[in-house]
C-alpha atoms as a PDB file:
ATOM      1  CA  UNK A   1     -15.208 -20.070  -5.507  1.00  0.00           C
ATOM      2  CA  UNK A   2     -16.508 -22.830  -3.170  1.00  0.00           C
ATOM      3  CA  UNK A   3     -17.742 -22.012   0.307  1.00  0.00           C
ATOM      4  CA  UNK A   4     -14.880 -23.962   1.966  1.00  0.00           C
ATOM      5  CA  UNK A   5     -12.282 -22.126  -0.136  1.00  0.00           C
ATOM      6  CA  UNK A   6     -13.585 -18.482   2.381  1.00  0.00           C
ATOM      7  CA  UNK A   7     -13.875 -20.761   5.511  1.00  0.00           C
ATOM      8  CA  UNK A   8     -10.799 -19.673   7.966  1.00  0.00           C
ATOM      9  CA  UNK A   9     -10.239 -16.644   5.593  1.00  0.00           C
ATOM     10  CA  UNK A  10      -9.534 -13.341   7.931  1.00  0.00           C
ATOM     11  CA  UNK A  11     -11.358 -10.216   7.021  1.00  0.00           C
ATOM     12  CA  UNK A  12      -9.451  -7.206   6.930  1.00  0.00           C
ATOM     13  CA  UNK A  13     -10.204  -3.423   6.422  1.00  0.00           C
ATOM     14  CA  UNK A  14      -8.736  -2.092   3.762  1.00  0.00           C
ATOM     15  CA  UNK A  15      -9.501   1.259   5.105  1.00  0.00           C
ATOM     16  CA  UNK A  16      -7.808   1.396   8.467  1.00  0.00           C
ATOM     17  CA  UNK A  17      -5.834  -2.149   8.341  1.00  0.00           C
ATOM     18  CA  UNK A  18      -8.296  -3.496  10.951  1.00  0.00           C
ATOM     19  CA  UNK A  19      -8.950  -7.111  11.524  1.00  0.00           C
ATOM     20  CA  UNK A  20     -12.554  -7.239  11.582  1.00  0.00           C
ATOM     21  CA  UNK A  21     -12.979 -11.498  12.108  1.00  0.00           C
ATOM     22  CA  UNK A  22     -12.962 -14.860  10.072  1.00  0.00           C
ATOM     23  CA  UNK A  23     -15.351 -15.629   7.753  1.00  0.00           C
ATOM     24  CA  UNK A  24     -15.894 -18.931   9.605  1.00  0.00           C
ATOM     25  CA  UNK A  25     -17.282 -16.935  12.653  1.00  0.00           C
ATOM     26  CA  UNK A  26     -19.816 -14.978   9.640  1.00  0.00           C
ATOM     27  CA  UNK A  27     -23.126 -15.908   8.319  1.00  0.00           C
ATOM     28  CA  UNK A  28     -23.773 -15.041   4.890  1.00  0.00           C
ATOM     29  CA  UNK A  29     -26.811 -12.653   3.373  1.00  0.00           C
ATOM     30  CA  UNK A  30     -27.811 -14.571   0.603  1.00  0.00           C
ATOM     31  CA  UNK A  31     -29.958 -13.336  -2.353  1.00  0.00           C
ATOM     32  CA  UNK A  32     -31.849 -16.598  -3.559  1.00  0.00           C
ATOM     33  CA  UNK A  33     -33.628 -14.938  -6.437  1.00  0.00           C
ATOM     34  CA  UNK A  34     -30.229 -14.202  -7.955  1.00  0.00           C
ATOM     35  CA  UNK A  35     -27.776 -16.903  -6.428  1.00  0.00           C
ATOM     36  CA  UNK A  36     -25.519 -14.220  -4.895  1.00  0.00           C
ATOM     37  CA  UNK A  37     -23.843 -13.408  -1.813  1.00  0.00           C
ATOM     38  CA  UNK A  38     -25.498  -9.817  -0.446  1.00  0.00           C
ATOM     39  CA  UNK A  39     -23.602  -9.084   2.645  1.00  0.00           C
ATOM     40  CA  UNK A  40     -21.227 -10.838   5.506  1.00  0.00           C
ATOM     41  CA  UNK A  41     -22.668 -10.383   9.128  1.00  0.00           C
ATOM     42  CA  UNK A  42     -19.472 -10.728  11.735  1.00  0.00           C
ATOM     43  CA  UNK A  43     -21.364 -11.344  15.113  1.00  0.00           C
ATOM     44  CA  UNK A  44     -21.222  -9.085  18.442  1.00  0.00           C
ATOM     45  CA  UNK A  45     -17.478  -9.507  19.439  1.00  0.00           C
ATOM     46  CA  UNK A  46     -17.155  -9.632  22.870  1.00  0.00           C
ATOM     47  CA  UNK A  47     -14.496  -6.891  24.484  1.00  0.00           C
ATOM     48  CA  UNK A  48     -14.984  -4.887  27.566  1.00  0.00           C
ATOM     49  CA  UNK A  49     -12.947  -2.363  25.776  1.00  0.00           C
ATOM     50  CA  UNK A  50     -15.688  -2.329  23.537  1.00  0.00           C
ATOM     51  CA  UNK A  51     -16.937   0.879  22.234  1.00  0.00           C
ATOM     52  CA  UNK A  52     -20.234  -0.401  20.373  1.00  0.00           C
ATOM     53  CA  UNK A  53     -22.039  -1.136  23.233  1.00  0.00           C
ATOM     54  CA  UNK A  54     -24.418  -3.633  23.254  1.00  0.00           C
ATOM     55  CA  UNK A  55     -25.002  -6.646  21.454  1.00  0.00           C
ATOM     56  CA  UNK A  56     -24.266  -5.842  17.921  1.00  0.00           C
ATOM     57  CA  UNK A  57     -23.255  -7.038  14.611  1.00  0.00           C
ATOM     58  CA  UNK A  58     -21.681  -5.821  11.704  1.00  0.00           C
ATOM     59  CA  UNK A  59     -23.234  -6.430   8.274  1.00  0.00           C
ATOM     60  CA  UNK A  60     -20.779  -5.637   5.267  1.00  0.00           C
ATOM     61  CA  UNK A  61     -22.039  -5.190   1.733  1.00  0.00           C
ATOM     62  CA  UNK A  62     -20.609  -7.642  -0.552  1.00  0.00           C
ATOM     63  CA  UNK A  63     -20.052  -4.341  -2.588  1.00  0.00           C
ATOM     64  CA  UNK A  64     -17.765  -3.692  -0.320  1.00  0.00           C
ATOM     65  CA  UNK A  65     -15.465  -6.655  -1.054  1.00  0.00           C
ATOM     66  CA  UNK A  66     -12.572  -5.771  -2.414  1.00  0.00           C
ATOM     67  CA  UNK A  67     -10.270  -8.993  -2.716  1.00  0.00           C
ATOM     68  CA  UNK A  68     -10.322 -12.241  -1.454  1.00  0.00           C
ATOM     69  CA  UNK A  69      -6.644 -13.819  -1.621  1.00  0.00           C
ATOM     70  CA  UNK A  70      -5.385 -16.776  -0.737  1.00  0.00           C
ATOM     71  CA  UNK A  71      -5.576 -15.910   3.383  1.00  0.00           C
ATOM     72  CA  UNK A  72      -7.498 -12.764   3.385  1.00  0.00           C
ATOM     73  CA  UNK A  73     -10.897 -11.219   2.701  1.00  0.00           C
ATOM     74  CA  UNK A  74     -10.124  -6.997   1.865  1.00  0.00           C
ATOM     75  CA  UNK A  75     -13.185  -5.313   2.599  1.00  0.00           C
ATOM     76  CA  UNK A  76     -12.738  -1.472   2.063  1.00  0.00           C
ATOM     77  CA  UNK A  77     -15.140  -0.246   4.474  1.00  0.00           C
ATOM     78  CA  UNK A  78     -15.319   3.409   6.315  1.00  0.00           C
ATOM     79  CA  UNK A  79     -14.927   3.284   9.873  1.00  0.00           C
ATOM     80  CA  UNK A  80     -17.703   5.071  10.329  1.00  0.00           C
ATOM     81  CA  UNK A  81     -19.879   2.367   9.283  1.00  0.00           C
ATOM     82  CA  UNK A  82     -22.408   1.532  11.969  1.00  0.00           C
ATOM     83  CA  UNK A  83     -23.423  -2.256  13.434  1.00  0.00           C
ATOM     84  CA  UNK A  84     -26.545  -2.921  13.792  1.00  0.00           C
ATOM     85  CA  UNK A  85     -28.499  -3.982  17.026  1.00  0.00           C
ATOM     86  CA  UNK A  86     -28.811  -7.575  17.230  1.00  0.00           C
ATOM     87  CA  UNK A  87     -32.170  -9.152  17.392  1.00  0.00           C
END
C-alpha cells in the first residue's frame, strides 16, 4: 500500500468505537533498518473537555493495527493506553 492510499483515512478504535484522528494529521514511526512502519503518533488534540491534560500525543503500535479498509484505519487499542508527554 502506497502512502497516499492511508492519507485522509480515519482511525478508529476498535475497542470502544472511538474516533481517534486521520492519518493525514499523524506522523509515522518508521523502522529504517527493516523498511517498516513501527507506530502512528496522532498529535495533542486540542479540547477543553480534555481529560489528558497537557500537551500530549498518542503513539499506537503498528501491532495494534487491525484493518485498514477502504475509509478506515481499525486500531484495537485499550483505553487505558496512555499518551505520552510531548517534547
Amino acid at each position: 500500500m502506497r502512502f497516499t492510499e492511508l492519507m485522509g483515512k480515519e482511525i478508529i478504535n476498535l475497542h470502544d468505537g472511538t474516533r481517534l484522528g486521520n492519518i493525514a494529521e499523524a506522523d509515522l514511526m518508521l523502522d529504517m533498518n527493516a523498511g517498516t512502519i513501527t507506530a502512528i503518533i496522532l498529535p495533542y488534540r486540542s479540547n477543553k473537555f480534555s481529560i489528558f491534560g497537557g500537551r500530549q500525543e498518542l503513539v499506537i503500535p503498528w501491532s495494534a493495527v487491525h484493518k485498514i479498509g477502504n475509509e478506515v484505519v481499525i486500531i484495537n487499542l485499550d483505553p487505558t493506553y496512555s499518551r505520552r508527554s510531548k517534547d
